[in-house]
Protein backbone atom coordinates (compact mmCIF):
# COMPACT_ATOMS: atom_id res chain seq x y z
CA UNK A 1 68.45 -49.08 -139.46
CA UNK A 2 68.86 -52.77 -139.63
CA UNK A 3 66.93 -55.43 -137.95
CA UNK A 4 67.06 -59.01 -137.22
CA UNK A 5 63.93 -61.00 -136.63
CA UNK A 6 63.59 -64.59 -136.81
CA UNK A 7 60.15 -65.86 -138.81
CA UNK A 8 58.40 -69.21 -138.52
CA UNK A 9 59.67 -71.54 -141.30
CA UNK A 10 55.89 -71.35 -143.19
CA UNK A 11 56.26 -67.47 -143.26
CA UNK A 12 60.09 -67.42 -144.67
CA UNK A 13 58.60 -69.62 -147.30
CA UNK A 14 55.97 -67.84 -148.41
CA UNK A 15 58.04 -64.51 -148.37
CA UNK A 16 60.71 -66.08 -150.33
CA UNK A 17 58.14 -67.34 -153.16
CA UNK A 18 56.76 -63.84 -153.32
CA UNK A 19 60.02 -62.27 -153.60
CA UNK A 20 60.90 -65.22 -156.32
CA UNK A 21 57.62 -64.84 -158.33
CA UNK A 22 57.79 -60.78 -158.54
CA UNK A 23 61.37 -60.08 -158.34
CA UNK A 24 61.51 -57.99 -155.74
CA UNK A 25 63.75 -58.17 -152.40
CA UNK A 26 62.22 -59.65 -149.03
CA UNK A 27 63.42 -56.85 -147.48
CA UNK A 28 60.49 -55.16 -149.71
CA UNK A 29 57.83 -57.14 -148.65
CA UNK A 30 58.73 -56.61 -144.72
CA UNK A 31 59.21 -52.84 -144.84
CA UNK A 32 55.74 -52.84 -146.84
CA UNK A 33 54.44 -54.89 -143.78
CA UNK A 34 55.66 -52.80 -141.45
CA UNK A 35 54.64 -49.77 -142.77
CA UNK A 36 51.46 -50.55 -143.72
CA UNK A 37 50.44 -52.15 -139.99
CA UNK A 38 52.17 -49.76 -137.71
CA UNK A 39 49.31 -47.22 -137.71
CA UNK A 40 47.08 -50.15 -136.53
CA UNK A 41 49.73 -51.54 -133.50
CA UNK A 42 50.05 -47.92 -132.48
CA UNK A 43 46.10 -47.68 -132.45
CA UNK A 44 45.77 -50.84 -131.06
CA UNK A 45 48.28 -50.27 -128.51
CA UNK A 46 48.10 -47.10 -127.40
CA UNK A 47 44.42 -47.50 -127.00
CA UNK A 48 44.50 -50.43 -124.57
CA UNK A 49 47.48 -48.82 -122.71
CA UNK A 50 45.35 -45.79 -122.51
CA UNK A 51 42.34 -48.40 -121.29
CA UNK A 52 44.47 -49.83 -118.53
CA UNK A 53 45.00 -46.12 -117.61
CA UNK A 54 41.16 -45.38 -117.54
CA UNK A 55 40.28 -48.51 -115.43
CA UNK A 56 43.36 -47.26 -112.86
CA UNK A 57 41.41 -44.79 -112.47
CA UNK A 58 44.46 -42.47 -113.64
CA UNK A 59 42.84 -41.05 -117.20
CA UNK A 60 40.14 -38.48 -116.76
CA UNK A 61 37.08 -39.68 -119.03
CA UNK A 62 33.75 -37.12 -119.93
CA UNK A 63 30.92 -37.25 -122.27
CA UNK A 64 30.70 -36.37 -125.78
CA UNK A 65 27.55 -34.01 -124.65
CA UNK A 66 30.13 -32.47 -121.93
CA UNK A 67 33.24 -32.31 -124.30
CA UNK A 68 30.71 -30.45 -126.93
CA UNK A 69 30.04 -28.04 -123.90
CA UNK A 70 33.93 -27.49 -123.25
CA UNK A 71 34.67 -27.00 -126.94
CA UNK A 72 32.01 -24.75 -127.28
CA UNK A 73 30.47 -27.03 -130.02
CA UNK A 74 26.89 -27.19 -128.29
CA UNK A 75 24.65 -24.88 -130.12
C-alpha cells in the first residue's frame, strides 16, 4: 500500500542523511518506524479510548481480588 505524508523540513533532513550515510532507502527507515511504534499507538490509544469508555460510565471495571474469584484463580 502506498502512502503520502508530508514531514517537517528538520525530519526529511535527517532521514535523508541516514538513508545517505547507510545506503539504504527512506522508505526503510519509515516502515521500520512504523512498525516498530504501532504496538505502542495501539496501546496508547486503545487504552485511553477504553478510559473515556470507563469514565462514561459505559466499560464495566472489577478488582483484581474479584477477577481472581471469577477466574477461579483464588486459592
Amino acid at each position: 500500500m502506498a502512502v503520502s505524508i508530508r514531514l517537517d523540513p528538520e525530519i526529511e533532513q535527517r532521514l535523508d542523511q541516514l538513508a545517505a550515510q547507510t545506503g539504504r532507502a527512506k522508505s526503510y527507515y519509515l516502515r521500520e518506524l512504523i512498525e516498530g511504534g504501532l504496538d505502542d499507538l495501539e496501546d496508547f490509544y486503545l487504552a485511553d479510548a477504553t478510559m473515556e469508555r470507563i469514565r462514561k460510565g459505559q466499560e464495566k471495571i472489577v478488582s483484581s481480588s474479584q477477577a481472581r474469584k471469577e477466574l477461579g484463580l483464588d486459592h
